[in-house]
Protein backbone atom coordinates (compact mmCIF):
# COMPACT_ATOMS: atom_id res chain seq x y z
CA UNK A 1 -14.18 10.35 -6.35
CA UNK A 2 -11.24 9.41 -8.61
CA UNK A 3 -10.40 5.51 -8.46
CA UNK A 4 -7.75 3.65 -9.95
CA UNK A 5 -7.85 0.16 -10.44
CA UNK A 6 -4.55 -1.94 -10.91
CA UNK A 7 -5.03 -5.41 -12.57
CA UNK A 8 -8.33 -3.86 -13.99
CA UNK A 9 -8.78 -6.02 -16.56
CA UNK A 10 -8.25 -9.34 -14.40
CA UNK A 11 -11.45 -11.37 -12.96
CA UNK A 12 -11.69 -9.83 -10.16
CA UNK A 13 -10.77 -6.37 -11.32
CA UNK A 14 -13.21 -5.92 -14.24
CA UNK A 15 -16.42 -6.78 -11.97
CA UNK A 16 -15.48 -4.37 -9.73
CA UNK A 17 -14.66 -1.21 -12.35
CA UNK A 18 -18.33 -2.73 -13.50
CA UNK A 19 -20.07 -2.38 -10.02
CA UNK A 20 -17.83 1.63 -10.13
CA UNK A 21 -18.83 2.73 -13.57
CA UNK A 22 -22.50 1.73 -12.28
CA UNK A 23 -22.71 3.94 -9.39
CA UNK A 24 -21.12 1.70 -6.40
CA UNK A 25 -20.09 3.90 -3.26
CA UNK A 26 -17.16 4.82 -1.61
CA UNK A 27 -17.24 6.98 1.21
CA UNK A 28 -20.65 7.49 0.39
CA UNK A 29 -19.46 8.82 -3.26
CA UNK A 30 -20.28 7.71 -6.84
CA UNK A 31 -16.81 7.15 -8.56
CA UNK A 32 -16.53 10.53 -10.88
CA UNK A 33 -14.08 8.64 -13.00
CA UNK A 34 -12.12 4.78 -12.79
CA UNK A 35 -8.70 4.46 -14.64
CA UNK A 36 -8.15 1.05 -15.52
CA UNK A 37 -4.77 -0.14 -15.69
CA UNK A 38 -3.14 -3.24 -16.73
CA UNK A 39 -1.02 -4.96 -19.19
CA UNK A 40 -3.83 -5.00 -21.79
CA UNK A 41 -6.67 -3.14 -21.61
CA UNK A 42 -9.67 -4.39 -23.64
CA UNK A 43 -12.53 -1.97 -23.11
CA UNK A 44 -15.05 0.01 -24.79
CA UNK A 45 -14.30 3.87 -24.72
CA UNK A 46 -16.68 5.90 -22.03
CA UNK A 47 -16.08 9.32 -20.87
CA UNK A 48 -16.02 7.64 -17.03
CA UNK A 49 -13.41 5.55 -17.52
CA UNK A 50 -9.56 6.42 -18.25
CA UNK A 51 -7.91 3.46 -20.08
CA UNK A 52 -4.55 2.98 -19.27
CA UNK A 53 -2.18 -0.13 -20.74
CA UNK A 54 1.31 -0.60 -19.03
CA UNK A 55 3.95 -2.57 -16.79
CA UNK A 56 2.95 -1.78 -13.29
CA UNK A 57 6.07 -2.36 -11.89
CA UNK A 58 7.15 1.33 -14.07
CA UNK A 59 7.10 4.18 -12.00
CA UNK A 60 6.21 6.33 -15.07
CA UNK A 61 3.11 4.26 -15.69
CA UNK A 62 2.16 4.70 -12.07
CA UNK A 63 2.74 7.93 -12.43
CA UNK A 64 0.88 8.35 -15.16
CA UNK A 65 -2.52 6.44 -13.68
CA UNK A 66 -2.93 9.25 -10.64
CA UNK A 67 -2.16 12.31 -13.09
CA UNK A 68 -4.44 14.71 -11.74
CA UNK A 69 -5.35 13.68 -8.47
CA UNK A 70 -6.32 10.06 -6.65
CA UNK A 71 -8.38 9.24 -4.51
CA UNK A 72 -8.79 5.66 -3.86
CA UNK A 73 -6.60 3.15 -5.63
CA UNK A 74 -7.08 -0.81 -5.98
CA UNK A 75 -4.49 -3.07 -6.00
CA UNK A 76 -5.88 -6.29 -7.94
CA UNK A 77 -2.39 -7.06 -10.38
CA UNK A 78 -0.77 -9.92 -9.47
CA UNK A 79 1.00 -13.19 -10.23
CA UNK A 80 -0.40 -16.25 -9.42
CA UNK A 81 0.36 -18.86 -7.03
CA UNK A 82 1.67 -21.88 -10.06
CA UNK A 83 3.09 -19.25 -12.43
CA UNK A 84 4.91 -17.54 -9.46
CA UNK A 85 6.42 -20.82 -8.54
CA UNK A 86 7.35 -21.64 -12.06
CA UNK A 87 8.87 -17.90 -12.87
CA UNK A 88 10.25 -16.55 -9.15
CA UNK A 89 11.30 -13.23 -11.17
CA UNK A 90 8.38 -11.95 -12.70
CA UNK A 91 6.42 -13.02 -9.43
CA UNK A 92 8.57 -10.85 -7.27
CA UNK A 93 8.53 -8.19 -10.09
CA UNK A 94 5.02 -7.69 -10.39
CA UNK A 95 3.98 -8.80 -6.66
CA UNK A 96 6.52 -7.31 -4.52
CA UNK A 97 8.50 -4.84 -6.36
CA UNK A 98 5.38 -3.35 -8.03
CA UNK A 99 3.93 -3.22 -5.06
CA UNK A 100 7.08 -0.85 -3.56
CA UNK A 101 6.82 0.95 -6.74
CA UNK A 102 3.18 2.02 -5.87
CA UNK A 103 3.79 2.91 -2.93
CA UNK A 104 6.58 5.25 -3.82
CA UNK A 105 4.37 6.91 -6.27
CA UNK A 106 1.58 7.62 -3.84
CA UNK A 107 4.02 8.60 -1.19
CA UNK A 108 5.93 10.72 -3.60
CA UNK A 109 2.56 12.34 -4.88
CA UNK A 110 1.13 13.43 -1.46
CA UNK A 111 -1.95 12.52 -1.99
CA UNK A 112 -2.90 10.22 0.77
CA UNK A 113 -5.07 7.92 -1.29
CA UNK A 114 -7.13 5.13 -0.03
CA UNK A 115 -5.80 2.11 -0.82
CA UNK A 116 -6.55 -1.26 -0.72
CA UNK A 117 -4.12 -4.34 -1.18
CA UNK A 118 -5.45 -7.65 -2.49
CA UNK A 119 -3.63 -9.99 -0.63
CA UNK A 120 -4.47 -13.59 0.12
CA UNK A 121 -5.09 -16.53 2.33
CA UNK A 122 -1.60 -17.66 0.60
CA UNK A 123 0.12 -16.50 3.72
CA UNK A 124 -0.75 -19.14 6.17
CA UNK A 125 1.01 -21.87 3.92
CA UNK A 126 0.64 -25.48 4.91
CA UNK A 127 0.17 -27.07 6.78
CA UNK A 128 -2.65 -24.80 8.53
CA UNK A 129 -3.20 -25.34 12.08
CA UNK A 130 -6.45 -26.81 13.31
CA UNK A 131 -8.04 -23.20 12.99
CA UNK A 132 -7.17 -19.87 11.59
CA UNK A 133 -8.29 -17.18 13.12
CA UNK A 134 -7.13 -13.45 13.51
CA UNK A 135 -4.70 -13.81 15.71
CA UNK A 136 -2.68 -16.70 13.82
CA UNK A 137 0.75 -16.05 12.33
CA UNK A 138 0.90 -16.15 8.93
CA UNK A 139 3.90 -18.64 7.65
CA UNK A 140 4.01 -18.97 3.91
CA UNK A 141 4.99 -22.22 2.46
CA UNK A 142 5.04 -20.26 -1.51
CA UNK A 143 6.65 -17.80 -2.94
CA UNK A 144 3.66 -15.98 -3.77
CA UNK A 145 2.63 -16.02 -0.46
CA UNK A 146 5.71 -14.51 0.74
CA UNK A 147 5.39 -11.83 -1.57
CA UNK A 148 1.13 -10.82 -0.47
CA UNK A 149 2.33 -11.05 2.92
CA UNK A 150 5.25 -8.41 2.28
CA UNK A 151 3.22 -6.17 1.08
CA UNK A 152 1.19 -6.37 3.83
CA UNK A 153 3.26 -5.13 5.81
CA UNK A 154 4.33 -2.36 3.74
CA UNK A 155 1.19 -1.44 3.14
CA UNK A 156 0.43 -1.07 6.82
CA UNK A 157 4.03 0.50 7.50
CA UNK A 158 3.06 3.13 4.67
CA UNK A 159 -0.58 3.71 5.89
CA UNK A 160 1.14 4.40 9.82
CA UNK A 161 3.33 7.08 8.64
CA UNK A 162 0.07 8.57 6.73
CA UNK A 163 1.29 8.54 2.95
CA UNK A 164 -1.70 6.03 2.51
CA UNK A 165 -5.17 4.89 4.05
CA UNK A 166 -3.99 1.39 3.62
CA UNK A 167 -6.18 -1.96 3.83
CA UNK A 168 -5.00 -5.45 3.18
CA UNK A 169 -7.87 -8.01 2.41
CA UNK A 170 -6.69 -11.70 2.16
CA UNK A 171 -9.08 -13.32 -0.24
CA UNK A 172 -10.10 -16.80 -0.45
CA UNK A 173 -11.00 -18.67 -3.15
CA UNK A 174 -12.52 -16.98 -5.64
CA UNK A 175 -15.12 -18.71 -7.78
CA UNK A 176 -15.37 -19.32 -10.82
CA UNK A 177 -12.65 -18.44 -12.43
CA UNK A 178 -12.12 -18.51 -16.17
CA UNK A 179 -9.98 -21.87 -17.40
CA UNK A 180 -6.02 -21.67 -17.83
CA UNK A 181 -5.52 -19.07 -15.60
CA UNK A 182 -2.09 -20.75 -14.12
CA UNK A 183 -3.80 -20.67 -10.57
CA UNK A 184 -3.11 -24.08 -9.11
CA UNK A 185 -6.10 -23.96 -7.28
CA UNK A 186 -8.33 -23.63 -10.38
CA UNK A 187 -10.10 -26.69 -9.93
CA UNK A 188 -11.97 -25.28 -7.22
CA UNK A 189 -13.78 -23.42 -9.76
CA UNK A 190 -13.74 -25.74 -12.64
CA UNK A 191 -15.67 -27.89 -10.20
CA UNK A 192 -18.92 -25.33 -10.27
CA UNK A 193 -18.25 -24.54 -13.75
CA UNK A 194 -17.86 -27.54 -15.59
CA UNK A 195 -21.14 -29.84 -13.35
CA UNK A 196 -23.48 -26.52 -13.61
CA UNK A 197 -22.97 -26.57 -17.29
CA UNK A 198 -23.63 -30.59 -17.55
CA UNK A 199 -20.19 -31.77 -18.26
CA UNK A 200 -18.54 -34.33 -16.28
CA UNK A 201 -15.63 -33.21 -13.80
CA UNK A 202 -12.75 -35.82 -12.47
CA UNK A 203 -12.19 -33.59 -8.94
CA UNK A 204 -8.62 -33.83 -8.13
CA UNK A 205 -8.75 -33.99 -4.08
CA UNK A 206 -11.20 -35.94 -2.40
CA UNK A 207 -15.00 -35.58 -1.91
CA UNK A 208 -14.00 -34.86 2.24
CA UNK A 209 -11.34 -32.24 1.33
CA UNK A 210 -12.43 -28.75 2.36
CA UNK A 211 -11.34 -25.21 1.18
CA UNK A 212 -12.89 -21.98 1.49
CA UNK A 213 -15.02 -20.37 -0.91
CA UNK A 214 -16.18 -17.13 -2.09
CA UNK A 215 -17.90 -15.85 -5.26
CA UNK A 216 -17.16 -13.22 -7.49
CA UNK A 217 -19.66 -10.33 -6.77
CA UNK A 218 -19.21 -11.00 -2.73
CA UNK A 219 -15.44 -10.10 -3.12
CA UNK A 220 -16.08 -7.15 -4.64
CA UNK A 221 -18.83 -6.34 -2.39
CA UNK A 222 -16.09 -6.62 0.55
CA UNK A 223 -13.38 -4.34 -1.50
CA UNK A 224 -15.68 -1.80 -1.54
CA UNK A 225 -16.52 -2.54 2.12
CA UNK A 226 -12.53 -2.18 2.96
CA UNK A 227 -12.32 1.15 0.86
CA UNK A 228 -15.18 2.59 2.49
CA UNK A 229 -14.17 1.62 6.11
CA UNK A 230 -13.51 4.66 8.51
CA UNK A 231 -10.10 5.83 8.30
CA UNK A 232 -9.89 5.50 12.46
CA UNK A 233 -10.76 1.64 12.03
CA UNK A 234 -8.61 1.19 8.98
CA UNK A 235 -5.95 3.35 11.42
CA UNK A 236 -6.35 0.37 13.89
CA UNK A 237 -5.65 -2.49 11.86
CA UNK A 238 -4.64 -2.49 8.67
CA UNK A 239 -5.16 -6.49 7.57
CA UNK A 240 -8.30 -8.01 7.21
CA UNK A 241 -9.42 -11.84 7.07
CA UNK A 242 -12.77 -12.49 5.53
CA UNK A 243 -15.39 -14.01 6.70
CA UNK A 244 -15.45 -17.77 4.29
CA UNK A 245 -17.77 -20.68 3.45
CA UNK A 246 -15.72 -23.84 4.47
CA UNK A 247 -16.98 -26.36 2.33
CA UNK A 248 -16.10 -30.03 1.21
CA UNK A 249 -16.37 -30.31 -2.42
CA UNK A 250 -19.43 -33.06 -1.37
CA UNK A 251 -21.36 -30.23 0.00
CA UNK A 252 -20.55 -28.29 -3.44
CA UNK A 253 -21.43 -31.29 -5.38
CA UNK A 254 -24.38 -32.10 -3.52
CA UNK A 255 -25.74 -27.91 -3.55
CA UNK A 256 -25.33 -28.21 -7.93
CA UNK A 257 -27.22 -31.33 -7.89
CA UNK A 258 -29.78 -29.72 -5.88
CA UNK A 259 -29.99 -26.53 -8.40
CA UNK A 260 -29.48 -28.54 -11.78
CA UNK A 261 -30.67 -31.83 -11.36
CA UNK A 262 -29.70 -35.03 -9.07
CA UNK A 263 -27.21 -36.50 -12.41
CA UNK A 264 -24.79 -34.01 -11.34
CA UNK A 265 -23.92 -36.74 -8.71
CA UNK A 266 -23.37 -39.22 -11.79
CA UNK A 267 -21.10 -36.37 -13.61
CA UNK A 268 -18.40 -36.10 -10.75
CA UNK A 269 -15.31 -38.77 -10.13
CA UNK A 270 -12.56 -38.10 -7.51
CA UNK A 271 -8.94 -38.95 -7.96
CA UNK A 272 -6.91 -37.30 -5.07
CA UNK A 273 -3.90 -35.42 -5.91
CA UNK A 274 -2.12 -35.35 -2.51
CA UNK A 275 -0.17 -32.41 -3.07
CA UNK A 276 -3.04 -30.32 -4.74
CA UNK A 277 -5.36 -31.61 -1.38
CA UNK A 278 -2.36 -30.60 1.14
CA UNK A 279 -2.64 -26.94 -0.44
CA UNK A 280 -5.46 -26.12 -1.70
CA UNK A 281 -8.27 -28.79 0.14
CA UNK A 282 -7.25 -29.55 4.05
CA UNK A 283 -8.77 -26.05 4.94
CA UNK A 284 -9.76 -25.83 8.73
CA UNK A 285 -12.39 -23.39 9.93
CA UNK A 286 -11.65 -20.08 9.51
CA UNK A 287 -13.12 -17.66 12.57
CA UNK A 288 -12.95 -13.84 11.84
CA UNK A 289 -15.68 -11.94 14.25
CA UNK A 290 -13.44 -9.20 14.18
CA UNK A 291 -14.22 -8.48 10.74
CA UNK A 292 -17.68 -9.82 10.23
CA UNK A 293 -18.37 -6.67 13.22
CA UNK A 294 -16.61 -4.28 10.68
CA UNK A 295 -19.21 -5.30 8.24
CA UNK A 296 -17.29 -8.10 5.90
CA UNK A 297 -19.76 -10.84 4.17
CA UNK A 298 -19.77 -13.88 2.67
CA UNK A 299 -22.21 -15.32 0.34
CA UNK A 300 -24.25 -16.42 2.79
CA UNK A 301 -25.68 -20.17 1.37
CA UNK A 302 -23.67 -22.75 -0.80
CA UNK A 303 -26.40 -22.24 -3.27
CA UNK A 304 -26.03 -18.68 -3.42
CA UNK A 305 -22.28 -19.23 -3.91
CA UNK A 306 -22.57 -21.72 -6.73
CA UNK A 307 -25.67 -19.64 -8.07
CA UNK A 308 -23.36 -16.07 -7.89
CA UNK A 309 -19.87 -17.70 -8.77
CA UNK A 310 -21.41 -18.15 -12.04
CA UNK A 311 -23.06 -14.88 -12.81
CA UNK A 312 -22.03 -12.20 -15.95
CA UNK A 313 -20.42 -9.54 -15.18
C-alpha cells in the first residue's frame, strides 16, 4: 500500500503519516511506504517514508509524489479560512487550482488511486439553518468555503468517470490547534489549550455560543475510515458529513474544570465578538445517521475530547 499525503507536514497531516508509519490500515493493508509532501518538510529520514518538499499546485511536483505507483492519496494542503480571505490568490491557488492540478495528475497517470479530499463544514456559510443535516445545501458565505466545496464536486465528478475512488470529508473543528495558525476560528482551540495548561483565557463569543468539535486523533481515525470505505459505498456518495460534538464553550469550560480543577471557572472571561460568534459559535445540531451507519465517530464524551485534543502526536 503506497500512500501519499498532501499537506503532510500540517496538524492534521503529520498525526496521520504517524498513525501510517505505525501500522494503521487501509483496505485491510499496512502502508508499505507514505510520501510526505508539502511546502517544508521537517522529518527524520526512515526507509518508510519518501520526503518530498514542493508547491502543490506544480504538476511536476505532483508528478513527482506518485512516481512509481499510488495507491491511496490524502488531500490535507490547504489555505485557511482568515488567510484565504486576506490573500484570495494564493487561496484559490493552493485550494482550488491545486486541487484540479491533482486531479489531472491522477487522471493522467491511470492509476485509479483512492483518494480522499479534506473539505470542510466551511460550505454551509452563515447563517446556518436551524439544523444541518445531509440533505442541506451547502451555501458558502467565504471564499474558502467556495473553494472546499468546488472541489467537492470535482472530486466526485472525477471519482464517477473512474479516474479516482474519491471521498470528500467535511471536517469540523479541529482541536487543538497550534497558536498563529491564521485560522479565524482558532480560539476554539486556544480555549482547551490555554485553561488545561492553567492560564487564563478571555473567550471571544459567549459562554451560550455553540460550535462543533472534534479532536485530533478522531479525525484521523475517520480519514482512515473514508479511505478504507468500500469502493461500491464510496461509488454511492461521494461527500461525507461527520458525526460532531455540539458544544457551548460552558460545557467545554465546565468538562476542564472537571479534569483540572474547579479554578478553571475563575481563569475564563467572555467578551463576545459578534462577527467571530455569527461564524464560528451559532452552530445548530448537526444530524448525520447516514454516516455514523458507514462507521464515522466522534470522540464520544467532552472529556475525552478535551483529554484527546491535547494529546502528542
Amino acid at each position: 500500500m503506497r500512500v501519499l499525503v498532501i499537506g503532510g507536514e500540517g496538524f492534521i497531516g503529520q498525526a496521520l503519516v504517524a498513525r501510517l508509519h505505525r501500522g494503521a490500515m487501509i483496505h485491510g493493508r499496512p502502508a508499505s511506504l507514505v510520501t510526505v509532501l508539502d511546502r517544508r518538510v521537517e522529518r527524520v529520514a526512515d526507509a518508510r517514508l519518501r520526503l518530498l518538499e514542493g508547491d502543490i499546485a506544480d504538476p511536476a511536483v505532483l508528478e513527482r509524489a506518485i512516481e512509481g505507483g499510488i495507491d491511496c492519496v490524502f488531500h490535507l494542503a490547504s489555505i485557511p479560512g482568515g488567510a484565504s480571505e486576506q490573500n484570495f490568490e494564493l487561496g484559490m491557488r493552493v485550494n482550488l487550482h491545486a486541487t484540479l492540478s491533482l486531479l489531472e495528475v491522477l487522471r493522467q497517470s491511470g492509476t485509479q488511486p483512492v483518494l480522499v479530499f479534506a473539505s470542510s463544514i466551511g460550505v454551509y456559510g452563515v447563517p446556518m439553518p436551524e439544523v444541518i443535516d445531509e440533505t442541506t445545501i451547502p451555501l458558502p458565505s467565504l471564499s474558502y468555503g467556495m473553494q472546499k466545496l468546488v472541489g467537492e464536486y470535482l472530486v466526485a465528478d472525477y471519482g464517477r468517470r473512474g479516474f479516482v475512488d474519491g471521498r470528500s470529508v467535511r471536517i469540523p473543528g479541529i482541536v487543538a490547534r497550534p497558536p498563529a495558525t491564521g485560522m479565524l476560528s482558532l480560539f476554539l482551540s486556544d480555549l482547551i489549550r490555554e485553561l488545561s495548561a492553567g492560564r487564563s483565557f478571555v473567550c471571544p463569543v459567549a459562554p451560550h455560543a455553540r460550535s462543533w468539535f472534534m479532536s485530533r486523533p478522531c479525525i484521523v481515525e475517520n480519514l482512515l475510515h473514508a479511505a478504507s470505505l468500500p469502493a461500491a459505498l464510496a461509488a454511492h456518495q461521494r461527500t461525507w458529513l461527520l458525526p460532531v460534538q455540539h458544544l457551548a464553550m460552558a460545557e467545554i469550560v465546565a468538562a476542564i474544570a472537571r479534569l483540572h480543577g474547579t479554578d478553571v471557572l475563575s481563569r475564563v472571561s467572555y467578551a463576545p465578538n459578534a462577527t467571530l460568534q455569527a461564524q464560528f459559535a451559532s452552530y445548530p445540531p448537526l444530524l448525520c445517521p447516514g454516516s455514523e451507519a458507514a462507521g464515522f465517530r466522534h470522540d464520544g464524551s467532552i472529556e475525552a475530547l478535551v483529554t484527546r485534543a491535547l494529546e502528542p502526536i
